[in-house]
PDB file of N, CA and C in Angstrom:
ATOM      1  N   UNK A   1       0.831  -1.174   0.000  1.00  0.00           N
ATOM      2  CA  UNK A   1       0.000   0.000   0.000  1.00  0.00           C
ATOM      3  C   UNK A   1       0.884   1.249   0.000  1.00  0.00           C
ATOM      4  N   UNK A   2       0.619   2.530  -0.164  1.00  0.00           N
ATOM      5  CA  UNK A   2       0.795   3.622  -0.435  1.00  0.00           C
ATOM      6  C   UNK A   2       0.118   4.115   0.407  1.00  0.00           C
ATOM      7  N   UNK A   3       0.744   4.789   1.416  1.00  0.00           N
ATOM      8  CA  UNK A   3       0.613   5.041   2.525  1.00  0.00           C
ATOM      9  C   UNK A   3       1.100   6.425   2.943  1.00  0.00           C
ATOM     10  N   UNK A   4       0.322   6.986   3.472  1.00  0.00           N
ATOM     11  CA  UNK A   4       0.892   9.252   3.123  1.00  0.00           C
ATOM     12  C   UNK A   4       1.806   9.444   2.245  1.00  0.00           C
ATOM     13  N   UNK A   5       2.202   8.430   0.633  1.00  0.00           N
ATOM     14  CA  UNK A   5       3.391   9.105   0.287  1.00  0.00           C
ATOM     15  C   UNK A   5       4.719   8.203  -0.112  1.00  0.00           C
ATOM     16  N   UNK A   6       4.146   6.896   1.205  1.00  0.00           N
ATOM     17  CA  UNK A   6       5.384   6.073   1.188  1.00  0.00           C
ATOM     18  C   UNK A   6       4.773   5.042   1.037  1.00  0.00           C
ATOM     19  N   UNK A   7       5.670   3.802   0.548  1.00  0.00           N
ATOM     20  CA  UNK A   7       5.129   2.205  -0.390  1.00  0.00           C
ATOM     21  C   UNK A   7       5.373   1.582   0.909  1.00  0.00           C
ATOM     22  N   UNK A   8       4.238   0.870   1.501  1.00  0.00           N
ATOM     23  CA  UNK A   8       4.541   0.295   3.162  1.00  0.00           C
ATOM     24  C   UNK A   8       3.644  -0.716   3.560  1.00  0.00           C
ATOM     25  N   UNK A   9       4.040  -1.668   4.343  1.00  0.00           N
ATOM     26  CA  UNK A   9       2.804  -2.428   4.838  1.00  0.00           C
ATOM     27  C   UNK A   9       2.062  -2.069   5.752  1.00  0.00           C
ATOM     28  N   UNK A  10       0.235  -2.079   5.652  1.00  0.00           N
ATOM     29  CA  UNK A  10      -0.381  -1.747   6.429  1.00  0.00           C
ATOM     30  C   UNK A  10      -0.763  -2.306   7.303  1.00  0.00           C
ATOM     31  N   UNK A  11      -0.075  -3.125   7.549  1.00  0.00           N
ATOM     32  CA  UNK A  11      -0.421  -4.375   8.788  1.00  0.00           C
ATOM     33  C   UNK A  11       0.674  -3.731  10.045  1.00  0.00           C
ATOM     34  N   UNK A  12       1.600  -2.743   9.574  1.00  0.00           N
ATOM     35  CA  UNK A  12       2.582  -2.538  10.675  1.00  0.00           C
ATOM     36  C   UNK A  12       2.369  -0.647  10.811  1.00  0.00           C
ATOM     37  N   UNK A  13       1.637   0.182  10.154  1.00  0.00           N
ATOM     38  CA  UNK A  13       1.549   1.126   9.879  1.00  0.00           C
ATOM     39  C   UNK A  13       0.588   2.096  10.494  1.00  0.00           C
ATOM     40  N   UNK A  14       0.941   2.673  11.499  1.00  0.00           N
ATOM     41  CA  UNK A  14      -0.374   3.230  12.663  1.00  0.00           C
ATOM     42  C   UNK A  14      -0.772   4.225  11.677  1.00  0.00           C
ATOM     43  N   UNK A  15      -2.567   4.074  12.264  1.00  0.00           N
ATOM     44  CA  UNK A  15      -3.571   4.622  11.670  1.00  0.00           C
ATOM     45  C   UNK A  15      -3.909   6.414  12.221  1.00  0.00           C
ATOM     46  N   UNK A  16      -4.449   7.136  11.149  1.00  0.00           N
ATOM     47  CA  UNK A  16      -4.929   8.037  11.948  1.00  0.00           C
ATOM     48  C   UNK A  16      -6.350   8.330  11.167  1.00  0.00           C
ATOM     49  N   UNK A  17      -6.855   9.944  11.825  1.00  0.00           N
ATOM     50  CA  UNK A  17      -8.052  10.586  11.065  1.00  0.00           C
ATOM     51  C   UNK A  17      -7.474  10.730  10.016  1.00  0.00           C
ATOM     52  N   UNK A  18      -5.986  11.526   9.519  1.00  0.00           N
ATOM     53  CA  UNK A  18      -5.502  11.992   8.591  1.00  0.00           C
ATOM     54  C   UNK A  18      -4.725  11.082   7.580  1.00  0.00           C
ATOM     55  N   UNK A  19      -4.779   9.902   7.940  1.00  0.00           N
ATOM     56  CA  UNK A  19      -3.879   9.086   6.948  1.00  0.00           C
ATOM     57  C   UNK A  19      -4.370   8.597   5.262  1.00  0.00           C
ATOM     58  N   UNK A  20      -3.703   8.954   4.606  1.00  0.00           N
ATOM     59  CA  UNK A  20      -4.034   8.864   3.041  1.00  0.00           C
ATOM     60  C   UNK A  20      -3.778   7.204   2.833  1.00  0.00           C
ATOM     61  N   UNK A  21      -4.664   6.823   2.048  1.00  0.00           N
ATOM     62  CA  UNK A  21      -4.116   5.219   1.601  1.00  0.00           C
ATOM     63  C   UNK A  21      -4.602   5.224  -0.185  1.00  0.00           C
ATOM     64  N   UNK A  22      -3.374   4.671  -0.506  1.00  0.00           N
ATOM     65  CA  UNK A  22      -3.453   4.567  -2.045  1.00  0.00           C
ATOM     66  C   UNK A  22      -2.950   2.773  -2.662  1.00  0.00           C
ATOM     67  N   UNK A  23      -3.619   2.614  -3.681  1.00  0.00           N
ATOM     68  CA  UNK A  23      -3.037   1.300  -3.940  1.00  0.00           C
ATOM     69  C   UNK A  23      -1.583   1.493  -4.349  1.00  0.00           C
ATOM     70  N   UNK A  24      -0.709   0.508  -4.660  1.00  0.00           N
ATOM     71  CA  UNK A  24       0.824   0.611  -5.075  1.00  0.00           C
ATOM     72  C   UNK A  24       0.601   1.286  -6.500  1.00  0.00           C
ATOM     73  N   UNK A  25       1.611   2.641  -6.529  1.00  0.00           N
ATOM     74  CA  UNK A  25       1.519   3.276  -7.912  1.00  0.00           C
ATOM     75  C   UNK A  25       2.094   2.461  -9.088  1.00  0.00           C
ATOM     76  N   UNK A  26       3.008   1.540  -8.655  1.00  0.00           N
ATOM     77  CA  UNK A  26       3.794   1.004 -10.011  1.00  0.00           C
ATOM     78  C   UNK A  26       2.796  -0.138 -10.336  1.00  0.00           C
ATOM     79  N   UNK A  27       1.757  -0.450  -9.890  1.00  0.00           N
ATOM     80  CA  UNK A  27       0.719  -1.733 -10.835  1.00  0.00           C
ATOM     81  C   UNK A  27      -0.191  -1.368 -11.043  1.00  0.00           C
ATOM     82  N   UNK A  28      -0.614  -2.101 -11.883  1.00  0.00           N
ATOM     83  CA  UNK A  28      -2.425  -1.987 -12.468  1.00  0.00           C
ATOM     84  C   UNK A  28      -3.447  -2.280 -11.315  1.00  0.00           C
ATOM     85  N   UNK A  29      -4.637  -1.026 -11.275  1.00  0.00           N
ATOM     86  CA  UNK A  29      -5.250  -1.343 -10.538  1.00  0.00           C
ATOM     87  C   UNK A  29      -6.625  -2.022 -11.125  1.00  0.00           C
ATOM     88  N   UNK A  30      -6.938  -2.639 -10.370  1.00  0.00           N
ATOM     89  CA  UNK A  30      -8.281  -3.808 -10.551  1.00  0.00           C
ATOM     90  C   UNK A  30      -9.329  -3.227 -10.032  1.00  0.00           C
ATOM     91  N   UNK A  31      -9.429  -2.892  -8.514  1.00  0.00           N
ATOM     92  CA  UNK A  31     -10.368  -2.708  -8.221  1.00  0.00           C
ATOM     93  C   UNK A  31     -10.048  -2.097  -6.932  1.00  0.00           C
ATOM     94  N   UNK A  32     -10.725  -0.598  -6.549  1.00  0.00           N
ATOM     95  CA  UNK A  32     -10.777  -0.155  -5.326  1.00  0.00           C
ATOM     96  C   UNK A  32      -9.169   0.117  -4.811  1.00  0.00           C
ATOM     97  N   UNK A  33      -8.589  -0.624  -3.935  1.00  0.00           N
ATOM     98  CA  UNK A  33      -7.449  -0.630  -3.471  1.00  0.00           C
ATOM     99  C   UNK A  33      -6.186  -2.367  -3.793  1.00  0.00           C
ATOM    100  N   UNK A  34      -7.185  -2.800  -4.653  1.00  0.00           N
ATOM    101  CA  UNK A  34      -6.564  -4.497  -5.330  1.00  0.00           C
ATOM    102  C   UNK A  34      -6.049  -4.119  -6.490  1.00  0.00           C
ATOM    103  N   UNK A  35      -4.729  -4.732  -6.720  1.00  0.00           N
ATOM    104  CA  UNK A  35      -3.821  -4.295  -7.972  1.00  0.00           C
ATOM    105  C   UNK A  35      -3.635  -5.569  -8.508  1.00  0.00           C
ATOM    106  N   UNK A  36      -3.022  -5.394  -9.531  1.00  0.00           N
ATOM    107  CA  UNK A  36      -2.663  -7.082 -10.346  1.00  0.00           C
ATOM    108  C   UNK A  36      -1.438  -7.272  -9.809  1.00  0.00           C
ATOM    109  N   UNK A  37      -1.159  -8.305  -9.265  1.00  0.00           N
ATOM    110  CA  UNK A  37      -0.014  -8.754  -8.908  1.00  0.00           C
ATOM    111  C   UNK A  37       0.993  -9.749  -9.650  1.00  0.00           C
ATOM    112  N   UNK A  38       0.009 -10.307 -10.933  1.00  0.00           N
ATOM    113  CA  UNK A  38       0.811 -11.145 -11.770  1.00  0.00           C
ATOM    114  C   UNK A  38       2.403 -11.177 -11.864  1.00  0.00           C
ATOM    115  N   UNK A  39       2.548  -9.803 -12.426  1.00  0.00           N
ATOM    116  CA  UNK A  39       4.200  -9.574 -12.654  1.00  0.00           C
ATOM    117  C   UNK A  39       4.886  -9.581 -11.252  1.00  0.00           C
ATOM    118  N   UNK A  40       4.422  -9.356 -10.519  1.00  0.00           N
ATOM    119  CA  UNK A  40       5.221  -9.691  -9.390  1.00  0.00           C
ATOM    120  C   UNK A  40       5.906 -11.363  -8.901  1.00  0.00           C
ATOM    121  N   UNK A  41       4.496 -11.975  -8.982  1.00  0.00           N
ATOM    122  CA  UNK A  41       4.616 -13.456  -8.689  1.00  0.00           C
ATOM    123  C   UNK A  41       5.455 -13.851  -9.685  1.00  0.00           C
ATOM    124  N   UNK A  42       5.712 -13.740 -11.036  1.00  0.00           N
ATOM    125  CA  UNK A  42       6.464 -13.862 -12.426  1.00  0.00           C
ATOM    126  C   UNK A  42       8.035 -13.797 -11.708  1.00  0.00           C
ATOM    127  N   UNK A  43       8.315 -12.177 -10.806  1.00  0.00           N
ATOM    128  CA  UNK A  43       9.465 -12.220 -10.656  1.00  0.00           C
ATOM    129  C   UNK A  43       9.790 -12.980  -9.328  1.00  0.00           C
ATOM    130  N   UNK A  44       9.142 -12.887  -8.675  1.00  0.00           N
ATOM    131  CA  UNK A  44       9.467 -13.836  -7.075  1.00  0.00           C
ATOM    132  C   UNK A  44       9.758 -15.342  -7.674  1.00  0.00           C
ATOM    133  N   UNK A  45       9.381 -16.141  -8.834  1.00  0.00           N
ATOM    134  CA  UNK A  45       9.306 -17.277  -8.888  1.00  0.00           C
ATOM    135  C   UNK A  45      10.731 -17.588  -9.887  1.00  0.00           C
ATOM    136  N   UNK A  46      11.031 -16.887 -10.401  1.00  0.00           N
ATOM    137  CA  UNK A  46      12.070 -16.178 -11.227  1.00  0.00           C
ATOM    138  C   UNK A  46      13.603 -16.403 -10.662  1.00  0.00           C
ATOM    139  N   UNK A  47      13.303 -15.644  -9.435  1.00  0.00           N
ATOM    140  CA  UNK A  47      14.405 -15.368  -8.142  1.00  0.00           C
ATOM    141  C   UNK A  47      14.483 -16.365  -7.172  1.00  0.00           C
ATOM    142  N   UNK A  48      13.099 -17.095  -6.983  1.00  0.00           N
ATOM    143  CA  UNK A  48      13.156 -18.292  -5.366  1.00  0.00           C
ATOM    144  C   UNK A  48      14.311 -19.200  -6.431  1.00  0.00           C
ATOM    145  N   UNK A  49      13.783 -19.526  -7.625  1.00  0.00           N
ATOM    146  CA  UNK A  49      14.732 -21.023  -8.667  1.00  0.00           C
ATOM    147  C   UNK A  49      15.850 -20.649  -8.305  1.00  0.00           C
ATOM    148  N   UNK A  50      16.873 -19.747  -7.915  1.00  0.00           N
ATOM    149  CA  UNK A  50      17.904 -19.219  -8.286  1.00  0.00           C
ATOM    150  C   UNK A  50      18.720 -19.508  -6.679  1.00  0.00           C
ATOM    151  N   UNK A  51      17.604 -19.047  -5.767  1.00  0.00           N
ATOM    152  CA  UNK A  51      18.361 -19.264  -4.272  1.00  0.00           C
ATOM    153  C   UNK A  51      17.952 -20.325  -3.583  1.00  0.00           C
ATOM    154  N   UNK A  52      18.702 -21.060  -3.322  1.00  0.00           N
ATOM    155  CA  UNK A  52      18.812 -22.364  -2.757  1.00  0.00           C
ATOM    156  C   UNK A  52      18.490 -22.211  -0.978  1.00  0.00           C
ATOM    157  N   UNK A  53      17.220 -22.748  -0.117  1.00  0.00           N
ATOM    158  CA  UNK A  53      16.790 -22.357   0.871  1.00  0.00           C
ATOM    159  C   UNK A  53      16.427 -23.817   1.901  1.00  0.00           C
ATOM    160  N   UNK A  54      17.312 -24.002   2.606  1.00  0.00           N
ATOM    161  CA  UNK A  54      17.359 -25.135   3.417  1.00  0.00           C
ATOM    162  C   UNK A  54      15.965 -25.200   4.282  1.00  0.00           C
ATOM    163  N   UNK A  55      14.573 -24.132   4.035  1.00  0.00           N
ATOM    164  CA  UNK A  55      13.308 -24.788   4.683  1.00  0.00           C
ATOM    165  C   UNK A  55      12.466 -24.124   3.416  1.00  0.00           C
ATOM    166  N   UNK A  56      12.385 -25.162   2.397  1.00  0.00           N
ATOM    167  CA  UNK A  56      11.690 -24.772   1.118  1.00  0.00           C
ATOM    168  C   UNK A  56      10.573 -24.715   1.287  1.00  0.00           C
ATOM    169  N   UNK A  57       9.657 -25.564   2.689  1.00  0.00           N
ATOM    170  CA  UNK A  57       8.247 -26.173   2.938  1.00  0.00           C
ATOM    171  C   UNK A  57       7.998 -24.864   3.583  1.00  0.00           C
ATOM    172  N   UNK A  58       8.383 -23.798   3.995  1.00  0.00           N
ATOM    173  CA  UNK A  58       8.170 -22.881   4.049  1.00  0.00           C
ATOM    174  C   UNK A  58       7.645 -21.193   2.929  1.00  0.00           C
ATOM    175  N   UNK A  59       7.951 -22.102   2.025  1.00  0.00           N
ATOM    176  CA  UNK A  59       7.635 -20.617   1.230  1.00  0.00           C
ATOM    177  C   UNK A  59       6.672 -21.582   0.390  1.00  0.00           C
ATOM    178  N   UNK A  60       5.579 -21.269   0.225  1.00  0.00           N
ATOM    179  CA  UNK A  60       4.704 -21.642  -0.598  1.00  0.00           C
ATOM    180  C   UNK A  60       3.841 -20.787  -1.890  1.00  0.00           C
ATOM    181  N   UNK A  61       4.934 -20.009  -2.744  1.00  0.00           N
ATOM    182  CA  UNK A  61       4.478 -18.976  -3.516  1.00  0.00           C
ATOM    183  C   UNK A  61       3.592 -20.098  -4.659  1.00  0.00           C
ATOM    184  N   UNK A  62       3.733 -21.243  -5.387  1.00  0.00           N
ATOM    185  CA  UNK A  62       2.924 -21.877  -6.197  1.00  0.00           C
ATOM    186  C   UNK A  62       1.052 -21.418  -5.709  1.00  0.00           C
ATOM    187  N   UNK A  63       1.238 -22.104  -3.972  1.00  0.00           N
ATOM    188  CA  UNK A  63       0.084 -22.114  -3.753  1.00  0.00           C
ATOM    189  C   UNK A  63      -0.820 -20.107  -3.663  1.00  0.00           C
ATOM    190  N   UNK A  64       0.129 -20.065  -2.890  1.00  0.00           N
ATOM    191  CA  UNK A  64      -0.093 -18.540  -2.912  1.00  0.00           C
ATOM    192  C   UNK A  64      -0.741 -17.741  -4.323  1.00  0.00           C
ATOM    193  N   UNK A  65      -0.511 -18.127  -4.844  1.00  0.00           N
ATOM    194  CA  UNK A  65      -0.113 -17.417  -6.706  1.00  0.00           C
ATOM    195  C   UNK A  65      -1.535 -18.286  -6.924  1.00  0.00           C
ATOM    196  N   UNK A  66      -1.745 -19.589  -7.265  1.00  0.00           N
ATOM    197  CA  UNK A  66      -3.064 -20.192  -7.284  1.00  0.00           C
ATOM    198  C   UNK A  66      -4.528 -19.850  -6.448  1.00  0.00           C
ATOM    199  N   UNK A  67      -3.758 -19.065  -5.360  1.00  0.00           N
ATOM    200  CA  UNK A  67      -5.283 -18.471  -4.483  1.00  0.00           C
ATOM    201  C   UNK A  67      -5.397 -16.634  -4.973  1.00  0.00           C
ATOM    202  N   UNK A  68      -4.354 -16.089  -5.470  1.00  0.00           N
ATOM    203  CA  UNK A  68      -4.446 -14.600  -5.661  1.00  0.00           C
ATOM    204  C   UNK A  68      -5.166 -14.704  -7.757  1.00  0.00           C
ATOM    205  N   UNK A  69      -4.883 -15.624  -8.213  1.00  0.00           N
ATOM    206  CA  UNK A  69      -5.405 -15.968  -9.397  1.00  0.00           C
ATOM    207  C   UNK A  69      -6.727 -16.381  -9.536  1.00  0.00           C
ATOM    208  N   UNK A  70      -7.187 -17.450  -8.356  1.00  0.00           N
ATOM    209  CA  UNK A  70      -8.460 -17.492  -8.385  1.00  0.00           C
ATOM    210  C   UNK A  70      -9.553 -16.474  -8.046  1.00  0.00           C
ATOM    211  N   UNK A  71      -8.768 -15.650  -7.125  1.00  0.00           N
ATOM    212  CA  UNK A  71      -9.607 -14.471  -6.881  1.00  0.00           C
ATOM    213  C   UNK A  71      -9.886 -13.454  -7.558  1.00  0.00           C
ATOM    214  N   UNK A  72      -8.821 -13.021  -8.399  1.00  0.00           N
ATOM    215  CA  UNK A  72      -8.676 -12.558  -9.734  1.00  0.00           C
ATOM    216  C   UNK A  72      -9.770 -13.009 -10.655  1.00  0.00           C
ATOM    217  N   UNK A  73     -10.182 -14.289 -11.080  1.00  0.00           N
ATOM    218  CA  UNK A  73     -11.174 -14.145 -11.936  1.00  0.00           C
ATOM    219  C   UNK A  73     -12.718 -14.260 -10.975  1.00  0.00           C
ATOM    220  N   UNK A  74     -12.097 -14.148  -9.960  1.00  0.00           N
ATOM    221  CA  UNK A  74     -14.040 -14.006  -8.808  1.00  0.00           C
ATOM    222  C   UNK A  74     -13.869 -12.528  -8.859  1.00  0.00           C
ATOM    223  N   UNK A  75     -13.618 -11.521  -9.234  1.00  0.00           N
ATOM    224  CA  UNK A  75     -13.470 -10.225  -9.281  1.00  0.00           C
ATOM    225  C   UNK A  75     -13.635 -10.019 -10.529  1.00  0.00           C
ATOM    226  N   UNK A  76     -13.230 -10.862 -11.510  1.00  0.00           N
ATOM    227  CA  UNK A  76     -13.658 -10.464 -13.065  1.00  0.00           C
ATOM    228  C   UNK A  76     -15.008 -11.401 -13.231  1.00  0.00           C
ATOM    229  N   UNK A  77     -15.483 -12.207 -12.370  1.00  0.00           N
ATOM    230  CA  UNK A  77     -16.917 -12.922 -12.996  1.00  0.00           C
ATOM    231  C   UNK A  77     -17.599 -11.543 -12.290  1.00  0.00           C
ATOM    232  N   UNK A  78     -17.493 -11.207 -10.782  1.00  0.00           N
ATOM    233  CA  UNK A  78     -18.509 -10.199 -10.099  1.00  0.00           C
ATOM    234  C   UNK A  78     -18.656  -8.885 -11.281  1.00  0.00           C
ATOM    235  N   UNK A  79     -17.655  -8.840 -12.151  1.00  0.00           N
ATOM    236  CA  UNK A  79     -17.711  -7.649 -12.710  1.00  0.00           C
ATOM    237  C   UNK A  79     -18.476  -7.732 -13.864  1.00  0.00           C
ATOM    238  N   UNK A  80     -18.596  -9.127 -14.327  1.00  0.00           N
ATOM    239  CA  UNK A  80     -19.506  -9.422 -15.469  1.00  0.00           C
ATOM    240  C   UNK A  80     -20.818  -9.273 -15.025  1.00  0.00           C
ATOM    241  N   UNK A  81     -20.864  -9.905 -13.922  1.00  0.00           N
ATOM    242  CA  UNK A  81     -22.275  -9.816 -13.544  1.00  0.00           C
ATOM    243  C   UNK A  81     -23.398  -8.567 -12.981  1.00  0.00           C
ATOM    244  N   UNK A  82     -22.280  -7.783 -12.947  1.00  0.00           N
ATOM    245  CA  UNK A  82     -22.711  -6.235 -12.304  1.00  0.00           C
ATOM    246  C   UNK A  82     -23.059  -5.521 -13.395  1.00  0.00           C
ATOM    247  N   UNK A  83     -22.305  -6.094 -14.653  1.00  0.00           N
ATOM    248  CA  UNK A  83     -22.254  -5.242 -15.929  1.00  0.00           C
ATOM    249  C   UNK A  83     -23.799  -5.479 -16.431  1.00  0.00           C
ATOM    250  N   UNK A  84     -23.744  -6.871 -15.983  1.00  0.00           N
ATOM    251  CA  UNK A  84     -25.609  -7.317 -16.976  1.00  0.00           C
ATOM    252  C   UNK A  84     -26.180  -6.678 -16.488  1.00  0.00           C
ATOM    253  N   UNK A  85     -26.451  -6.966 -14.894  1.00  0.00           N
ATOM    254  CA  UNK A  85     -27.790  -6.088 -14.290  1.00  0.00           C
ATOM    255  C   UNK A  85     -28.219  -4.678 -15.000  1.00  0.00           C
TER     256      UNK A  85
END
């Protein structure tokens, strides 16, 4: 998130009345404050092949990437369906 200004996580980022929140400027936005993350997962999967990590059962970007994709097209069916009404 984009956060007064600065690219930050909002899970660690105290709140106020005055705080601005923006989606990340460098991706496509989808919807509201949800961006496409495709190219990202492209490069994380890119980079994990490359570094060799003695607790691999720990990073689970395949599965990860399979649940941010499925949601991805439940956000493009809701949008079809909003369009008919």
């Amino acid at each position: 998130m984009n956060i007064d200004g600065s690219n930050t996580l909002a899970c660690i980022t105290k709140a106020t009345d005055n705080t601005v929140v923006f989606p990340l400027t460098q991706m496509p936005i989808l919807r509201d404050l949800v961006v496409d993350m495709r190219w990202f997962f492209k490069q994380i999967e890119s980079v994990q092949n490359s570094v060799p990590k003695r607790n691999k059962g720990m990073y689970h970007m395949k599965d990860l990437k399979e649940r941010y994709l499925s949601t991805l097209q439940d956000l493009k069916a809701k949008g079809q369906e909003t369009a008919a009404e």
